[in-house]
C-alpha atoms as a PDB file:
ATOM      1  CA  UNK A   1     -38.764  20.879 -80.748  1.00  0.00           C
ATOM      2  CA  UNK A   2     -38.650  23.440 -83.278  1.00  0.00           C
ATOM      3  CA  UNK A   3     -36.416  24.737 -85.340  1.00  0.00           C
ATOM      4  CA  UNK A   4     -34.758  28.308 -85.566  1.00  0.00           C
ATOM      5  CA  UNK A   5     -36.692  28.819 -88.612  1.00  0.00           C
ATOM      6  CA  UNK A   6     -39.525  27.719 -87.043  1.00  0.00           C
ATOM      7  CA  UNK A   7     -38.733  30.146 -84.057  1.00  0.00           C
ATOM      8  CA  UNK A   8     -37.826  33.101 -85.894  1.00  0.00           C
ATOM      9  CA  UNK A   9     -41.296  34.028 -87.162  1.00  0.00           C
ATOM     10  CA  UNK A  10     -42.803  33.392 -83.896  1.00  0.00           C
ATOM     11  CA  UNK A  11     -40.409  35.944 -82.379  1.00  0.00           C
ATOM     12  CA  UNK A  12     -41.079  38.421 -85.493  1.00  0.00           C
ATOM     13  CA  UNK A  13     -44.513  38.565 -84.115  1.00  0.00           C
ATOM     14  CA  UNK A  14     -43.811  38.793 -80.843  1.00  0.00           C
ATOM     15  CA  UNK A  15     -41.668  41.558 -81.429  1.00  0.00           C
ATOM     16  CA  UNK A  16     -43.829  43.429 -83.928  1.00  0.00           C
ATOM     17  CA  UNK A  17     -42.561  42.902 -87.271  1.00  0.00           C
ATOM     18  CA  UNK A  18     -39.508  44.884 -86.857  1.00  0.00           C
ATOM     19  CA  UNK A  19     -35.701  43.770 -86.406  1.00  0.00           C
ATOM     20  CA  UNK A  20     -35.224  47.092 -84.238  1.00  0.00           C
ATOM     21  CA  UNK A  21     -37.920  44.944 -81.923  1.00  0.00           C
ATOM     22  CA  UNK A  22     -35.816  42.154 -81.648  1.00  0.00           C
ATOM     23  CA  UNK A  23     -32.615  44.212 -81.135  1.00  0.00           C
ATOM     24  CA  UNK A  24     -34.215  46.219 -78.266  1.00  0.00           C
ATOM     25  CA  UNK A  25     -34.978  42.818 -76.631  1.00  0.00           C
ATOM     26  CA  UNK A  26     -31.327  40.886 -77.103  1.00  0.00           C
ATOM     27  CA  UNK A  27     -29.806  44.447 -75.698  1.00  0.00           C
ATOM     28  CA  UNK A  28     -31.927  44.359 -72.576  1.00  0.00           C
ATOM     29  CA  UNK A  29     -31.437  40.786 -72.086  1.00  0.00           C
ATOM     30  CA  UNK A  30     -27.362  41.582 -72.384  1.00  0.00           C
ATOM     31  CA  UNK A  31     -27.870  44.751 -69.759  1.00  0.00           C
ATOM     32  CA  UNK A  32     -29.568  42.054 -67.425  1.00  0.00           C
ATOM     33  CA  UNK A  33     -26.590  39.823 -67.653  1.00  0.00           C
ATOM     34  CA  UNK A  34     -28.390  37.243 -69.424  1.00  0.00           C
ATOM     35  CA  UNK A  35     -25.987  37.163 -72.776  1.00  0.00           C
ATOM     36  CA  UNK A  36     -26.509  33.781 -73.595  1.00  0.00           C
ATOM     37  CA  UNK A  37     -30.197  34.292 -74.232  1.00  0.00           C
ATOM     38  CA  UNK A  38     -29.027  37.877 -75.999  1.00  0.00           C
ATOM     39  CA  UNK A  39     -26.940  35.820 -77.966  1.00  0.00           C
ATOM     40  CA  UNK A  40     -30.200  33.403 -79.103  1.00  0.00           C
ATOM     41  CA  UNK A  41     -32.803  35.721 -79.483  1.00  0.00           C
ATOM     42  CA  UNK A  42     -29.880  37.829 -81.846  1.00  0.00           C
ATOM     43  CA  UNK A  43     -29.523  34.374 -84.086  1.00  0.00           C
ATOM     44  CA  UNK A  44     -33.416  33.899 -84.423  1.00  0.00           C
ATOM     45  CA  UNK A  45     -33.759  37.337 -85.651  1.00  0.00           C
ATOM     46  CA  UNK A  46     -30.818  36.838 -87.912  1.00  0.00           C
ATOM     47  CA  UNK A  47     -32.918  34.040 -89.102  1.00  0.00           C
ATOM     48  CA  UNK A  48     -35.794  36.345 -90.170  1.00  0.00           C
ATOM     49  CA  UNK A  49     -33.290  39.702 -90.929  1.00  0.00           C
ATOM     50  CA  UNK A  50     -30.461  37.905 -92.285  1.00  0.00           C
ATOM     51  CA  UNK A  51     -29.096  41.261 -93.363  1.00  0.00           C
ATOM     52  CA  UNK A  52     -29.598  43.207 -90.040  1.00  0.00           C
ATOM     53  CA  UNK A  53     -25.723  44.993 -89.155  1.00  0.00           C
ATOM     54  CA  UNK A  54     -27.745  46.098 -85.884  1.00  0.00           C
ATOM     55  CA  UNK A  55     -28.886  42.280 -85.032  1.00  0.00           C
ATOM     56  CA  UNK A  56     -24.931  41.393 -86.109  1.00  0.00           C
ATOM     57  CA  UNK A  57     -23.506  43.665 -84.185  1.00  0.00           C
ATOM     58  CA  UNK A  58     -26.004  42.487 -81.062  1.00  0.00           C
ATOM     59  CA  UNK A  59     -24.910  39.197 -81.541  1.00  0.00           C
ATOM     60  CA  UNK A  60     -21.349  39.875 -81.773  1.00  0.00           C
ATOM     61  CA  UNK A  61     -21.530  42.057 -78.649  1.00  0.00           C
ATOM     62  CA  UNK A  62     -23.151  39.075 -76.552  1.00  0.00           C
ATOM     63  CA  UNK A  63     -20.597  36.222 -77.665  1.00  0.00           C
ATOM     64  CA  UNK A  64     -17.447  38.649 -76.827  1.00  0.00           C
ATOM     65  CA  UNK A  65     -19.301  38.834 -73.432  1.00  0.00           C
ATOM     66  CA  UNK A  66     -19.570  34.971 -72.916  1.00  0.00           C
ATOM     67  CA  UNK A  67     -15.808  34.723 -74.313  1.00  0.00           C
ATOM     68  CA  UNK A  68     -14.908  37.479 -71.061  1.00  0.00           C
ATOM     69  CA  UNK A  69     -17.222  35.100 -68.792  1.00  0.00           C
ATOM     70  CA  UNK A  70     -16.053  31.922 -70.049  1.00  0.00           C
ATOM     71  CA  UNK A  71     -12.303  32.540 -70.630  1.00  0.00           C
ATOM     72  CA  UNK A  72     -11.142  31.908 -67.024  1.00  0.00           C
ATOM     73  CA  UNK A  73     -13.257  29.565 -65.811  1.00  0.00           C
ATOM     74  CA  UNK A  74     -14.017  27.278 -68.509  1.00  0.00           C
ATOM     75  CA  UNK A  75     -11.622  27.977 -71.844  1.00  0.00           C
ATOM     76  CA  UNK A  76     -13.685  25.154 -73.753  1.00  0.00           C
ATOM     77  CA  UNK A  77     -16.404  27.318 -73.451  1.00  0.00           C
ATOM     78  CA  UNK A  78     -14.749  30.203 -74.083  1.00  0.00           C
ATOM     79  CA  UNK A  79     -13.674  28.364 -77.338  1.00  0.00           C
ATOM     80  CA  UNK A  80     -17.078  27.278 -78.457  1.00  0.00           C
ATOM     81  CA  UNK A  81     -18.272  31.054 -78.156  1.00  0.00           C
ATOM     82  CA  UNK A  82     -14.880  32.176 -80.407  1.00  0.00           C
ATOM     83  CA  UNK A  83     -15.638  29.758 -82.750  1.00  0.00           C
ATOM     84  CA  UNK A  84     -19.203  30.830 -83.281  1.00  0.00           C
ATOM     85  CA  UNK A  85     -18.386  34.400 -83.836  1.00  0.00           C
ATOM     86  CA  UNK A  86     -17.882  35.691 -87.269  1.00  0.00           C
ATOM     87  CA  UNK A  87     -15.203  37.981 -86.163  1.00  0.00           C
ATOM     88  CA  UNK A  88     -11.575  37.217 -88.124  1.00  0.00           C
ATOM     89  CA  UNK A  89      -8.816  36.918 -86.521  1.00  0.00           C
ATOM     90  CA  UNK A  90      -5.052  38.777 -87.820  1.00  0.00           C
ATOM     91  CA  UNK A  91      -2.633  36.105 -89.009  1.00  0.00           C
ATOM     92  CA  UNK A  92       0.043  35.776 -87.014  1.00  0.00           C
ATOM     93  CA  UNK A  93       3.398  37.061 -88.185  1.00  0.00           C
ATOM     94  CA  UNK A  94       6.295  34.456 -88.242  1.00  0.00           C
ATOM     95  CA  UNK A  95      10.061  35.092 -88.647  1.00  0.00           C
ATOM     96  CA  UNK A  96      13.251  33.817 -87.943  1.00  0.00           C
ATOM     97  CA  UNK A  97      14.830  34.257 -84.233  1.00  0.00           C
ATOM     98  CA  UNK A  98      18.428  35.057 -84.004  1.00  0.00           C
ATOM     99  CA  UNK A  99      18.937  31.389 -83.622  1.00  0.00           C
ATOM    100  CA  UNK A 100      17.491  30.520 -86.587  1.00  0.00           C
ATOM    101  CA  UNK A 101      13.859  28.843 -85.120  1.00  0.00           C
ATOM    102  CA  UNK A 102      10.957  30.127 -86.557  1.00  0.00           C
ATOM    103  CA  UNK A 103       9.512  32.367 -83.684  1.00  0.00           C
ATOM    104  CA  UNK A 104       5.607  33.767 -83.783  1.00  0.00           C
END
């Protein structure tokens, strides 16, 4: 077993040295339907680009697809994948009902 730190050089050299490399690769995985491996090969280059917005937005892209795969069929998975994504939420706005309750 290795580690993702351990990966993510092995995949920089695979993929040339380049994050643009890696990005190519996570995108064609997505296009293939495969965005569970998009979403992995996106956090290994993270790894070794931790600043990459085009890796971010790569991996971002391929957890709001397994959120749309996930959400009907199995909405614990669907809640693993929301919780892994960076992505903030809007507070919800509560007030008072004409009856007093708090309504959201």
């Amino acid at each position: 077993m290795f580690t993702q730190a351990e990966w993510a050089p092995a995949l920089d050299l695979l993929g040339g040295g380049t994050d643009s490399a890696v990005v190519r690769i996570a995108e064609q995985l997505e296009r293939r339907g495969d965005a569970g491996m998009a979403r992995q090969i996106s956090e290994l280059g993270l790894v070794r680009y931790p600043s990459s917005a085009a890796l971010q937005k790569g991996r971002e892209g391929a957890l709001t697809t397994l959120q749309e795969i996930y959400s009907q069929m199995n909405p614990f998975r669907s809640v693993v994948y929301s919780d892994l994504s960076v992505r903030e939420l809007n507070p919800v706005e509560m007030g008072k009902g004409g009856n007093g309750h708090t309504q959201i």
